[in-house]
Protein backbone atom coordinates (compact mmCIF):
# COMPACT_ATOMS: atom_id res chain seq x y z
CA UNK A 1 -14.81 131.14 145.14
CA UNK A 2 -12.74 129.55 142.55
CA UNK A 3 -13.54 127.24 139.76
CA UNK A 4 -12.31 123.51 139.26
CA UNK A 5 -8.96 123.42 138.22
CA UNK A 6 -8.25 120.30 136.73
CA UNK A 7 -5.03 118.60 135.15
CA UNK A 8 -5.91 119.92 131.64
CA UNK A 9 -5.60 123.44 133.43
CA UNK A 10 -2.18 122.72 134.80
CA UNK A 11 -0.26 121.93 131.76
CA UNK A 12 -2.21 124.49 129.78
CA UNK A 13 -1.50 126.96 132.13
CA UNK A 14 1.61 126.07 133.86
CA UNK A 15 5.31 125.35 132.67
CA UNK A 16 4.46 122.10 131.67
CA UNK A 17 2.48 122.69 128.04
CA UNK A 18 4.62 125.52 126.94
CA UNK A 19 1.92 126.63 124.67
CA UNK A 20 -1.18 127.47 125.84
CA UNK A 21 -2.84 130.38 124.53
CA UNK A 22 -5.69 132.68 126.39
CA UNK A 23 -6.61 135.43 123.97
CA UNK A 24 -6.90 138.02 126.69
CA UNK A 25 -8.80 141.61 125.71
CA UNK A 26 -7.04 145.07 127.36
CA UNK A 27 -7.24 144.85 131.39
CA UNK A 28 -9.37 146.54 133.37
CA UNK A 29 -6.95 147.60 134.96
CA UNK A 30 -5.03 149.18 132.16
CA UNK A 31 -4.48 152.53 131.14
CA UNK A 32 -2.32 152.59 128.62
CA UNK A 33 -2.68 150.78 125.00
CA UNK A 34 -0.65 148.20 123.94
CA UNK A 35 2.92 148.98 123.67
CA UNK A 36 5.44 149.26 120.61
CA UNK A 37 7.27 145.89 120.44
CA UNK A 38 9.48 147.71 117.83
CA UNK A 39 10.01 151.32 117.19
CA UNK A 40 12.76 152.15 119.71
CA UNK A 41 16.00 151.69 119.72
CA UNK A 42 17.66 150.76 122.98
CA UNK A 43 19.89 153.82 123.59
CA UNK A 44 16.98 156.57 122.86
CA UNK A 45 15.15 156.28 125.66
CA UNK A 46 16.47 155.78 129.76
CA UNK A 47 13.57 155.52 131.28
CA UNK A 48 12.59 152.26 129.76
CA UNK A 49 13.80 149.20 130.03
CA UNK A 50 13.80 146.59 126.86
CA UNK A 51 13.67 142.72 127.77
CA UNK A 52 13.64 139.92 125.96
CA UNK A 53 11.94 136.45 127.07
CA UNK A 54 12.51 133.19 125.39
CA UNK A 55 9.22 131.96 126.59
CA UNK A 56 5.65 132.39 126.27
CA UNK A 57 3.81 135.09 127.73
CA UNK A 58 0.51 133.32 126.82
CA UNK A 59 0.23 131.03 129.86
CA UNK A 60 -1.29 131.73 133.00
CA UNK A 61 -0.92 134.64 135.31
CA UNK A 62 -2.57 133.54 138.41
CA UNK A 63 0.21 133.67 141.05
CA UNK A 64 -1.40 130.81 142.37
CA UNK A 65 -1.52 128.27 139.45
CA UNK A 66 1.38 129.02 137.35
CA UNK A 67 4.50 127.83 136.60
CA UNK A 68 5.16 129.84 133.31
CA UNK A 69 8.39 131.01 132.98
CA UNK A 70 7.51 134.54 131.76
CA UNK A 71 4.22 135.21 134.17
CA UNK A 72 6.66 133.92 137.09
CA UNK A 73 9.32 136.72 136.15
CA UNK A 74 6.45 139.26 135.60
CA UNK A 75 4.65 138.42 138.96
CA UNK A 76 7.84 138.98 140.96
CA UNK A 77 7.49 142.74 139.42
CA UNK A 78 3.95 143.20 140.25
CA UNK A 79 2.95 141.17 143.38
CA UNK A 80 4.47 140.95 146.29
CA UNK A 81 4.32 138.18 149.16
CA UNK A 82 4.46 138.45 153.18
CA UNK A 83 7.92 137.97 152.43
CA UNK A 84 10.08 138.21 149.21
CA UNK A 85 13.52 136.30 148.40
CA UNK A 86 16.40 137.31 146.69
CA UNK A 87 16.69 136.19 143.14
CA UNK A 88 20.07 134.81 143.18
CA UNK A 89 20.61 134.07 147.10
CA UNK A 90 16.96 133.55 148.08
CA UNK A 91 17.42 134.95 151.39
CA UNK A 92 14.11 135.92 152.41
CA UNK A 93 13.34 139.88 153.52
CA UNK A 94 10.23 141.70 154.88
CA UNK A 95 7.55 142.36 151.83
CA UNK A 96 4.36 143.31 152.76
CA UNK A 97 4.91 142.46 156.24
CA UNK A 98 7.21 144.57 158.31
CA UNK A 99 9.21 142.18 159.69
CA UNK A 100 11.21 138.13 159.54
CA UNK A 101 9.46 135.83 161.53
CA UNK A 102 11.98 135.81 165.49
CA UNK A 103 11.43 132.40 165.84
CA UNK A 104 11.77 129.95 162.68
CA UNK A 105 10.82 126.98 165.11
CA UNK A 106 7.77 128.37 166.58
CA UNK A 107 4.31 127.08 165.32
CA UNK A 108 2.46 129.93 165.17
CA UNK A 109 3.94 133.13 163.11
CA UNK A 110 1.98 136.91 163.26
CA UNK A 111 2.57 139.33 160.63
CA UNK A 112 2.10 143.21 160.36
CA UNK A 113 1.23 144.89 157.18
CA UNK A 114 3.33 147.47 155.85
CA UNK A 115 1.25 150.98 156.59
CA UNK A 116 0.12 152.40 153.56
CA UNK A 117 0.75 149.22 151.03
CA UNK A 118 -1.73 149.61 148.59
CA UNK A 119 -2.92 148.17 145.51
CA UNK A 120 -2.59 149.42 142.03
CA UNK A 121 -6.22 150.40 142.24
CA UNK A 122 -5.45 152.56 144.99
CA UNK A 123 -7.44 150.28 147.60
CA UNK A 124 -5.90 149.22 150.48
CA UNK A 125 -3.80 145.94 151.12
CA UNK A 126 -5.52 144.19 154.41
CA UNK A 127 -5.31 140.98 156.05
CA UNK A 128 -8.65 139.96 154.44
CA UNK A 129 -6.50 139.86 151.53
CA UNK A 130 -3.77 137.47 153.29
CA UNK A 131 -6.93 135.14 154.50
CA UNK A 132 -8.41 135.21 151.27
CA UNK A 133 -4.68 134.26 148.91
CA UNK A 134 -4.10 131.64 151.55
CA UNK A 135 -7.52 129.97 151.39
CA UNK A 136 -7.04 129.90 147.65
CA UNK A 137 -3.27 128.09 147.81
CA UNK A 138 -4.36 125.78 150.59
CA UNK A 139 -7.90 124.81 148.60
CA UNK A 140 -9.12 121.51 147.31
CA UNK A 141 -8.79 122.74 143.82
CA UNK A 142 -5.07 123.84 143.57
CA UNK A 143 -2.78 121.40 142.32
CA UNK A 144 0.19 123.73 142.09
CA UNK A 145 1.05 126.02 144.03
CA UNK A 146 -1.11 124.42 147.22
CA UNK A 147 1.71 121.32 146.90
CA UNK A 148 4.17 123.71 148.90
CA UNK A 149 2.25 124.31 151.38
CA UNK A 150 -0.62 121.85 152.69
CA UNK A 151 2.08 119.70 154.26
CA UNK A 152 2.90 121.96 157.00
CA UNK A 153 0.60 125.08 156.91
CA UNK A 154 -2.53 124.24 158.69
CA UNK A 155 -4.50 128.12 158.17
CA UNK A 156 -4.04 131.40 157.75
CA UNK A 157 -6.37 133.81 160.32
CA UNK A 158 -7.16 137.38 160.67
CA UNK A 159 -6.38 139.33 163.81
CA UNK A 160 -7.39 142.68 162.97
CA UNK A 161 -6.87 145.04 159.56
CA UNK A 162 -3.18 144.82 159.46
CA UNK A 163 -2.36 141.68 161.14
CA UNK A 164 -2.29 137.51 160.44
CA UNK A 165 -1.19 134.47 161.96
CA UNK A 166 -0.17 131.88 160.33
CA UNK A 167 -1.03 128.46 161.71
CA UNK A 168 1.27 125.53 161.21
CA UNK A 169 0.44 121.55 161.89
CA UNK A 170 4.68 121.92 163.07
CA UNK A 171 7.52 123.38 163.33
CA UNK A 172 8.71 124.14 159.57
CA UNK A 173 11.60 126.67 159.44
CA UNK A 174 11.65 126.89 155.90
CA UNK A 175 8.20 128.77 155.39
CA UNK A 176 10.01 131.89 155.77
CA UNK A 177 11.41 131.41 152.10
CA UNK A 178 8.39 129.51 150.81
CA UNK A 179 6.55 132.49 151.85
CA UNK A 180 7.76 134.18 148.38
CA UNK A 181 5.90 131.86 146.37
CA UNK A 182 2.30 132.82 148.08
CA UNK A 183 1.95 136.20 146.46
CA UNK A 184 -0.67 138.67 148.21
CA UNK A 185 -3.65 138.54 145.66
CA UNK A 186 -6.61 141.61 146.24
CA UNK A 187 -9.85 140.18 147.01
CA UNK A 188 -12.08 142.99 145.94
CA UNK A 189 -10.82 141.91 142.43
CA UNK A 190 -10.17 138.17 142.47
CA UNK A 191 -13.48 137.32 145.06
CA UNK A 192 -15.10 138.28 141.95
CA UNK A 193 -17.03 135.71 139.91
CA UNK A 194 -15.08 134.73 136.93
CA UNK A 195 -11.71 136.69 138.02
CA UNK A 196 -10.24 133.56 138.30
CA UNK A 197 -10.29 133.34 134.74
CA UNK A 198 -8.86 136.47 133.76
CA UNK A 199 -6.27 135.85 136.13
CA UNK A 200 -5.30 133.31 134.02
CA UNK A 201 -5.83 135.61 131.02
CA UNK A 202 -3.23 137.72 132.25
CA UNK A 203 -5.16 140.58 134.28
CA UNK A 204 -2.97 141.63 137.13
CA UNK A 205 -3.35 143.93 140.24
CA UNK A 206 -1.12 143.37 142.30
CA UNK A 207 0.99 146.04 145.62
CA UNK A 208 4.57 145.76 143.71
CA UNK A 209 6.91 148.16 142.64
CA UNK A 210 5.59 147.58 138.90
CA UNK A 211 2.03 147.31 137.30
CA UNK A 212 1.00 145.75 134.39
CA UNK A 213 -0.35 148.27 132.03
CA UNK A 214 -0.67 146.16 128.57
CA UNK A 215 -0.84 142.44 127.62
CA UNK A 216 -0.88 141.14 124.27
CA UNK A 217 -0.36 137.20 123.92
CA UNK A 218 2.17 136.28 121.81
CA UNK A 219 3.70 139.42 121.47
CA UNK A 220 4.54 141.66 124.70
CA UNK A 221 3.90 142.62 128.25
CA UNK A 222 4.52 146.28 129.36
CA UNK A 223 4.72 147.50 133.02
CA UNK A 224 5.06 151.38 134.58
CA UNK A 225 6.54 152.15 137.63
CA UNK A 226 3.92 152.16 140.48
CA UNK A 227 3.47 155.58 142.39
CA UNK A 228 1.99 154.19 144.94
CA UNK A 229 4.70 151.76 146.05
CA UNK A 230 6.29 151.93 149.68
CA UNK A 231 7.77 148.88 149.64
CA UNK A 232 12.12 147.81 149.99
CA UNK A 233 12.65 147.91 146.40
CA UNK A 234 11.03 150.23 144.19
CA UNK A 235 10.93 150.69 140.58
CA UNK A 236 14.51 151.44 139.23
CA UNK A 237 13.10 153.16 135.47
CA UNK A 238 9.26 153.99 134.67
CA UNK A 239 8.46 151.54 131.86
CA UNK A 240 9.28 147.83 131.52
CA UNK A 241 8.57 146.43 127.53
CA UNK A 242 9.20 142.26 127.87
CA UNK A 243 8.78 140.89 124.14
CA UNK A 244 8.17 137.11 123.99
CA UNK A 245 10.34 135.59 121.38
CA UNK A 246 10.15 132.20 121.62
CA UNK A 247 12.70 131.48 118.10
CA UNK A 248 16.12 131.45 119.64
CA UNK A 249 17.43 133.37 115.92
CA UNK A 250 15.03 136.16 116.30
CA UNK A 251 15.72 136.62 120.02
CA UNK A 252 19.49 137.13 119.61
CA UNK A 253 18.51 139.37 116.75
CA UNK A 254 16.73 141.91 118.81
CA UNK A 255 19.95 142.20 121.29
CA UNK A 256 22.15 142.14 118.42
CA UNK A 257 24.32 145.31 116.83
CA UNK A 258 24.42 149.07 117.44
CA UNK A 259 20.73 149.77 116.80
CA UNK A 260 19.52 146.55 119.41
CA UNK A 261 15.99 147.37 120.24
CA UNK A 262 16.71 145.54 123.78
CA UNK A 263 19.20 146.00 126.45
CA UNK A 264 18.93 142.24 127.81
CA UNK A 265 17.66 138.65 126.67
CA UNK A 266 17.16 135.18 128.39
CA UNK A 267 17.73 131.78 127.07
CA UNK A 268 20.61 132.88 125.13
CA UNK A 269 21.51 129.61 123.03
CA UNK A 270 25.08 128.41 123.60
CA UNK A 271 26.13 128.93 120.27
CA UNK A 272 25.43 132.60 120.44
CA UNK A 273 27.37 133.50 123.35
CA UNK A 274 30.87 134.41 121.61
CA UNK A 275 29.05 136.02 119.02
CA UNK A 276 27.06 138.55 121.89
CA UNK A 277 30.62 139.02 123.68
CA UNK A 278 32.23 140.35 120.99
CA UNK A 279 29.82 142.96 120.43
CA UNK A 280 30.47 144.24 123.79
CA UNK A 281 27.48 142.28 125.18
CA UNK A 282 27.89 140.37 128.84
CA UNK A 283 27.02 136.95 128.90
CA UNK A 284 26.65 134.83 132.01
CA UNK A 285 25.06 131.60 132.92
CA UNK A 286 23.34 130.35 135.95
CA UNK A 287 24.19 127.10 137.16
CA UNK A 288 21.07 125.33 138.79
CA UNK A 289 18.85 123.00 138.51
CA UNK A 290 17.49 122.93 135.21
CA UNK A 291 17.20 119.59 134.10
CA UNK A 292 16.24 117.26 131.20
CA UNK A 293 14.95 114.37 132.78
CA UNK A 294 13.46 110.49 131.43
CA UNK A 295 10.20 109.74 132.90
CA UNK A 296 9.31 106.14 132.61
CA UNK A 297 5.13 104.60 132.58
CA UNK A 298 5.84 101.92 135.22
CA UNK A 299 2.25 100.51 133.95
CA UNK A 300 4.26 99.73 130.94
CA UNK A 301 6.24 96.57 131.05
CA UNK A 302 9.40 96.25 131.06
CA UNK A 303 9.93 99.90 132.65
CA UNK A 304 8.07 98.58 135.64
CA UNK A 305 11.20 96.86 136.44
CA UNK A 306 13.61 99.14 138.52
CA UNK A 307 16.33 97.11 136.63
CA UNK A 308 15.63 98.05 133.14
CA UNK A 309 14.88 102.19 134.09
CA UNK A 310 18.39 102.09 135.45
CA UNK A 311 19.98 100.47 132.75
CA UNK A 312 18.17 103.26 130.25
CA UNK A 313 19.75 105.85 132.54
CA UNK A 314 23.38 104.23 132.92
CA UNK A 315 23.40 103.56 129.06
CA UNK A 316 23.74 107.45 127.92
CA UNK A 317 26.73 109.14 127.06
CA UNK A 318 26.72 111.96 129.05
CA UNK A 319 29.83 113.49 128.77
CA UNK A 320 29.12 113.47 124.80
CA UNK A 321 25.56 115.06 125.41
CA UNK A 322 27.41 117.30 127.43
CA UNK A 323 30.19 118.66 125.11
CA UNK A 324 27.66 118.13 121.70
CA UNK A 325 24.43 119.09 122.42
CA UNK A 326 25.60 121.84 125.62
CA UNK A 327 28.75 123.02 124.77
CA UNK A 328 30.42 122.46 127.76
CA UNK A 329 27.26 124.27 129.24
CA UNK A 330 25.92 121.61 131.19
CA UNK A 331 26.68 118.95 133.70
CA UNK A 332 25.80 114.96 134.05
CA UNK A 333 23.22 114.36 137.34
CA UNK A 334 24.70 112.98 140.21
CA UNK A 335 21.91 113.43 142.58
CA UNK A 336 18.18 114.62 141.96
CA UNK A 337 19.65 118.01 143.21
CA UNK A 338 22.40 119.82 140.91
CA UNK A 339 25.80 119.91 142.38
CA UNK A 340 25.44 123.56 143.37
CA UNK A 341 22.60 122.95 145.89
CA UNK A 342 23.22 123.14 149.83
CA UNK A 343 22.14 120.07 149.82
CA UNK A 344 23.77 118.02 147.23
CA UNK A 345 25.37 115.58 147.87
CA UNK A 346 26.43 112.20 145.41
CA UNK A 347 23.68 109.59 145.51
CA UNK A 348 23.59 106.30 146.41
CA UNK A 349 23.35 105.49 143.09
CA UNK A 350 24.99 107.68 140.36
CA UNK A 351 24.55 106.90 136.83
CA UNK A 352 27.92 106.83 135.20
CA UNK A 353 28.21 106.17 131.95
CA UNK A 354 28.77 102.51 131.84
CA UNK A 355 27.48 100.47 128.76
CA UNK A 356 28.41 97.41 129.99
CA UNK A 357 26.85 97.50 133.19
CA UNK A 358 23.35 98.73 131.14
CA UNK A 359 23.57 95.62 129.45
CA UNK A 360 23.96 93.46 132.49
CA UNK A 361 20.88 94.80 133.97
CA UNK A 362 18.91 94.45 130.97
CA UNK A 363 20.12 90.86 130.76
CA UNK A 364 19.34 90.26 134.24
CA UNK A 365 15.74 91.70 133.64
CA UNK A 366 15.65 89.38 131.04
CA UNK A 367 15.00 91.86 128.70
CA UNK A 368 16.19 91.34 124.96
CA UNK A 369 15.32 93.18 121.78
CA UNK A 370 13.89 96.14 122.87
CA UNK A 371 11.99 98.63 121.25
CA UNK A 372 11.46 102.08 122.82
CA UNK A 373 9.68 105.42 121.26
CA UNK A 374 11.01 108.11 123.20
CA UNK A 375 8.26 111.19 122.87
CA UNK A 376 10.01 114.28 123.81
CA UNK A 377 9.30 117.85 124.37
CA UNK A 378 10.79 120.06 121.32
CA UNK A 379 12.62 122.67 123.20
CA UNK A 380 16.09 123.37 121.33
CA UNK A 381 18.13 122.60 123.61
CA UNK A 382 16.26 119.49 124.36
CA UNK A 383 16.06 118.20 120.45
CA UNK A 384 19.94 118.62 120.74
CA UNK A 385 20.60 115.90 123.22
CA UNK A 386 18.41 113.58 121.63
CA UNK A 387 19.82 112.10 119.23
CA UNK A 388 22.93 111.15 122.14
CA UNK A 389 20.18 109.31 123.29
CA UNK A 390 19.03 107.15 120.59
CA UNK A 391 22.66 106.42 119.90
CA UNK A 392 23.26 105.36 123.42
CA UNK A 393 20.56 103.08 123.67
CA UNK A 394 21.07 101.68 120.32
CA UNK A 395 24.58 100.99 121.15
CA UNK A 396 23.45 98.41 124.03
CA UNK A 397 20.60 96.56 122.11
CA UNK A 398 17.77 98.83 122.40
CA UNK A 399 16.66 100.45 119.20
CA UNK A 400 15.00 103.44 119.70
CA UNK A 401 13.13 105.67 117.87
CA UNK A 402 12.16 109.46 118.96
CA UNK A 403 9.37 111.58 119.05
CA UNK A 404 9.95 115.16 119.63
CA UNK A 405 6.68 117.66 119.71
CA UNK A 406 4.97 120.41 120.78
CA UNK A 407 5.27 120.68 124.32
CA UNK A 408 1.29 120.95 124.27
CA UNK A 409 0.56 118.07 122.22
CA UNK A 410 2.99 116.01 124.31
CA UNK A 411 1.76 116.50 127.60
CA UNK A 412 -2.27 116.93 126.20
CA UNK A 413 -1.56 112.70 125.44
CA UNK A 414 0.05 112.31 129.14
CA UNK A 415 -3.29 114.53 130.45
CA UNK A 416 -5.42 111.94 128.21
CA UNK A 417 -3.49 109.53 129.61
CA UNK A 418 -2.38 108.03 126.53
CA UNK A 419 -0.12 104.87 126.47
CA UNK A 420 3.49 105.97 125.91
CA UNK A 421 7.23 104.19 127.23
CA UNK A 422 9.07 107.21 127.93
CA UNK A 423 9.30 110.50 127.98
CA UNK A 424 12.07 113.34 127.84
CA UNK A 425 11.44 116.79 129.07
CA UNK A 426 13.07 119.58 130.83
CA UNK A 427 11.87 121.34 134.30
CA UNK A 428 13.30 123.82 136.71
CA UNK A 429 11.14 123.51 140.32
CA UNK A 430 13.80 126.13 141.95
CA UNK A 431 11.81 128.99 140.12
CA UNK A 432 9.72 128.32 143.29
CA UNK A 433 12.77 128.15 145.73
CA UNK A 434 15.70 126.11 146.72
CA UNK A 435 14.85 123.71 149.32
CA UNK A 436 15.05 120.14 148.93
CA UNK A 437 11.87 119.29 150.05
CA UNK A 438 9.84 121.92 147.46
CA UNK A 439 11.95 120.64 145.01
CA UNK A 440 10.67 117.16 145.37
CA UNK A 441 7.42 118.36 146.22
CA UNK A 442 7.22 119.74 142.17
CA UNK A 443 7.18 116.11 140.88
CA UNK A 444 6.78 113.80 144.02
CA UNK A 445 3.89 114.39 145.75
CA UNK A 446 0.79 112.08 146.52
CA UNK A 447 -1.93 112.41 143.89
CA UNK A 448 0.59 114.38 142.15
CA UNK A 449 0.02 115.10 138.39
CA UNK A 450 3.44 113.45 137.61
CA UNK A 451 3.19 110.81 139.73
CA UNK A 452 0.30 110.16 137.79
CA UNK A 453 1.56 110.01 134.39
CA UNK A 454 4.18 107.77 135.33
CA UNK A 455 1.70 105.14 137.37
CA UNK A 456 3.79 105.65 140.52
CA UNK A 457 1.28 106.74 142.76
CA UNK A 458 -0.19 104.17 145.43
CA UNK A 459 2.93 102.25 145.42
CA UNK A 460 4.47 100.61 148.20
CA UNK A 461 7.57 102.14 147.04
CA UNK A 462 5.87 105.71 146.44
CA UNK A 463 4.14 105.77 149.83
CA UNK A 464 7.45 104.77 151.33
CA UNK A 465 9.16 107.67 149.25
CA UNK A 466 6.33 110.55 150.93
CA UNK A 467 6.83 108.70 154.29
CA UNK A 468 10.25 109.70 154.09
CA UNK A 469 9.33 112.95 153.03
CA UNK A 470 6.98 113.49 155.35
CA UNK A 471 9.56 112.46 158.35
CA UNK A 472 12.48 114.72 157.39
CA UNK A 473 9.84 117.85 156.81
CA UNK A 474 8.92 117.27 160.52
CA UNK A 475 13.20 117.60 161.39
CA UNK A 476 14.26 120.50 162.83
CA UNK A 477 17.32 119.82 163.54
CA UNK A 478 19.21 120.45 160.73
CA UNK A 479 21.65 117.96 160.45
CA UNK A 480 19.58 115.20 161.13
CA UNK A 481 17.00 116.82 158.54
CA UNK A 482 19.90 116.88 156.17
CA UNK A 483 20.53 113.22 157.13
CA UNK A 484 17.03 112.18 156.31
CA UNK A 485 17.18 114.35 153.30
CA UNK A 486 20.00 112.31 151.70
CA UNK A 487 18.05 109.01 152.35
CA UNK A 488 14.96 110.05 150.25
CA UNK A 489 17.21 111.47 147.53
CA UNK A 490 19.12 107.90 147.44
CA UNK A 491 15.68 106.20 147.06
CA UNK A 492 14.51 108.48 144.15
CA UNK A 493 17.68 107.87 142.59
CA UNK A 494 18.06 104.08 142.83
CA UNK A 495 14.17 103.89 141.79
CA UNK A 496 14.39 106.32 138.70
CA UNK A 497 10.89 107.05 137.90
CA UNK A 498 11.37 110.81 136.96
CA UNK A 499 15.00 111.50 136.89
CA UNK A 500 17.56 113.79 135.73
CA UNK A 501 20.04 112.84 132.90
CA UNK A 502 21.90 116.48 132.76
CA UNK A 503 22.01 119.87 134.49
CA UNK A 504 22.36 122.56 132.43
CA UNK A 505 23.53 126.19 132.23
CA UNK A 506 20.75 129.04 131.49
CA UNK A 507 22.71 131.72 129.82
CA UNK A 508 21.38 135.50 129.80
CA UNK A 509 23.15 138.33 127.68
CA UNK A 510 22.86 142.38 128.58
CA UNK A 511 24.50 145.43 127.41
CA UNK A 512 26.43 146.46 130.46
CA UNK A 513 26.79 150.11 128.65
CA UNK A 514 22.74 150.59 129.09
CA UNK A 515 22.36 148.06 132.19
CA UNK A 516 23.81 147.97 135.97
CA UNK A 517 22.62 145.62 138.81
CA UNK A 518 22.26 142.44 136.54
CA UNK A 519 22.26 139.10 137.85
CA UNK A 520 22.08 135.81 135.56
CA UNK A 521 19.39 133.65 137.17
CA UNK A 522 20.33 130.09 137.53
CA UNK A 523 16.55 129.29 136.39
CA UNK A 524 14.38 130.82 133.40
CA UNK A 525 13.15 134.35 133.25
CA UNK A 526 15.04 137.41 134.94
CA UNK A 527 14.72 140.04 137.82
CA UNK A 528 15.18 143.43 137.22
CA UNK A 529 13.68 144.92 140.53
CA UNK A 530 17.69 146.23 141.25
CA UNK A 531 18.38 146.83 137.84
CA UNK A 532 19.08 150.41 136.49
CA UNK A 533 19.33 152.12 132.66
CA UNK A 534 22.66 153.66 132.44
């Protein structure tokens, strides 16, 4: 039913290796050409909606195997799950089924189809289609997605046309929001041999309010309103044009001035923002988790010395990083979880800048003269708190030299399994959803991709770490999960294999004049299912 899917796949296709191109011909399910990316300006026309992305829409759109920022906005337009969540509260509602689970403890959950859901081929949604999504997430070959769910979701069974249980190993009462992330996939298209493969090529058929009517990598994704849709929240204008404009100049540029060709961007860089509010423009940011993190090779002496990771981390100027390279946009990490999150709460061990206490540890390691090549993604905002680093590190013995690349090229070396020390990079696992233990599940997770890179995995001290996991996913009572949730976050922090350095702020601009019902996501991409052209 589905093809290998192996760790090249992931980064090319995923978040990770922001740069992956599938050259992907006009869908069969299209029936329109490709759309202007240019020729209208963004007052002439109300029924269409002008967006644009500051990522690339040339990753993969399986719902199942992505973690692109710009398929992940798209496929909340076009596909819809059991249930859905709010984009900014994430409280889950009824999607395709007709109802919230009545009992969050209960093992066993039953779901009824929404009458007369269909597809954007006009077929009929059934629960062959549930069974069939489900056995792809919880299969041998997915190493996304499937990491939110094999834990505690056992199988998914038919009953009859328009019903499905869901089978879980125990009680887990956050599946009804993790529910979002499963999105209902037709299985007279994708049980097809090869569909696989253009679902990573960016074919999509999907029961949501929008469908995808033209793709063209590198450039733009259009959508039309689906007339078929009977579902909570319809489309709000007929035609959706997202332009992928990765160059933060060009992208402010297309938002910019009285003839803007859109009405709203993402990834607005901090230095534009007074700039867009004086032209009238609203800009707001999202506070979440959005991280740049250090990732240490613990195969790599001295980093396999808990010692010497901490003294790395405790070594940065953070509050420099923070006003420099964020512009006040941004905030240090005091816990694997941003400060925002229900669940925060300060760890065990916080790294505050202290210098001195950096080079205690590194003396106590016995480490002297130290040499580290610190390869780093090249996103901008990224390459801005760089050079903090180096000058941090420098400034307690350890001269460091950095390597910033092509997202691609960095992470095709950590797929190869190249030798490297450390590595910066940024990441944002509450694109999935917000609870702690998904959020760990992104990077810490047994045969886990990153748990690879950094040699973690089949340590005592990982398999303790999943233990731990393990036992407060089994909790439901909340406070004592909560307790047990705060233990495991005090043991990532104190060991420091993948951590965060800084939180920072995604900003997105709109023009309230042509746009109501906005909402700045506190992760990339945006939502525009309750959005409307004024």
């Amino acid at each position: 039913m589905s093809s290998e899917f192996s760790r090249r796949d992931f980064l090319r296709h995923s978040g990770a290796a922001g740069a992956a191109a599938f050259i992907a011909a006009t869908l069969s399910a299209c029936s329109a050409g490709p759309a202007s990316t240019g020729s209208v300006g963004a007052g002439s026309n109300k029924d269409l909606i002008t967006a644009v992305i500051g990522y690339g829409n040339d990753q993969s759109w399986d719902p199942t195997q992505t973690a692109s920022a710009f398929a992940m906005a798209g496929i909340y337009h076009v596909y819809e799950g059991l249930l859905d969540t709010d984009p900014i509260t994430r409280e889950p509602y009824p999607a395709l089924a007709t109802a919230l689970p009545s009992d969050l403890n209960a093992t066993t959950w039953t779901f009824t189809l929404r009458e007369g859901a269909t597809w954007h081929d006009g077929r009929p949604v059934t629960a062959d289609d549930v069974v069939f999504t489900f056995e792809r997430i919880l299969g041998p070959d997915n190493v996304l997605v499937g990491n939110f769910f094999k834990s505690w979701l056992q199988e998914v069974k038919k009953v009859d046309e328009r019903n499905v249980e869901l089978v879980f190993k125990f009680p887990f009462p956050d599946a009804a929001p993790r529910l979002t992330i499963a999105k209902i996939m037709p299985k007279h298209v994708f049980g097809q041999a090869g569909a696989w493969d253009q679902a990573k090529g960016g074919k999509a058929v999907g029961s949501g309010p929008y469908k995808l009517v033209a793709h063209n990598p590198k450039s733009n994704t259009s959508f039309e309103a689906f007339d078929g849709y009977n579902g909570p929240r319809p489309a709000t204008v007929k035609q959706m044009n997202w332009l992928t404009i990765v160059d933060a100049a060009a992208r402010v540029a297309k938002i910019s001035g009285g003839s803007a060709e859109a009405q709203i961007a993402d990834n607005i860089p901090y230095a534009n923002v007074d700039q867009l509010k004086q032209q009238g423009l609203t800009v707001e940011g999202g506070k979440g988790m959005n991280h740049m993190f250090l990732m240490f090779n613990t195969a790599t002496k001295p980093f396999d010395d808990i010692r010497v990771r901490q003294a790395l981390h405790y070594a940065i100027d953070k509050g420099k990083m923070i006003d420099v390279a964020l512009k006040g946009h941004g905030t240090a990490s005091s816990s694997f979880l941003n400060e925002g999150h229900p669940d925060h709460k300060r760890a065990s061990v916080v790294y505050d800048y202290d210098p001195d206490k950096a080079r205690a540890l590194l003396k106590e390691a016995g480490v002297t003269g130290l040499t580290v090549n610190l390869m780093a993604v090249n996103v901008s905002w990224i390459a801005d708190c760089l050079p903090t680093i180096a000058s941090s590190w420098e400034a307690v013995g350890v001269k460091t030299t950095l390597e910033p690349q092509d997202t691609a090229a960095l992470f095709t070396k950590m797929d190869q399994f190249q030798d490297y020390q450390v590595v910066a990079a940024a990441s944002n696992p509450q694109q999935f959803g917000m609870d702690a233990d998904l959020i760990l599940h992104y990077n810490y997770v047994p045969g886990g991709l990153w748990m690879k890179y950094s040699h973690w995995d089949g340590t005592k001290d990982a398999e303790k770490l999943f233990s731990m996991m393990d036992e407060a996913g089994k909790e439901t009572d909340p406070a004592a999960r909560t307790e047990l949730i705060h233990e495991y976050l005090d043991f990532v922090a104190e060991q420091a294999i993948l951590y965060p350095v800084v939180h920072n702020e995604l900003m997105t601009a709109w023009d309230p004049k042509k746009l109501s019902g906005i909402r700045a996501q506190p992760y990339p991409g945006i939502n525009l299912l309750q959005a409307k052209r004024t």
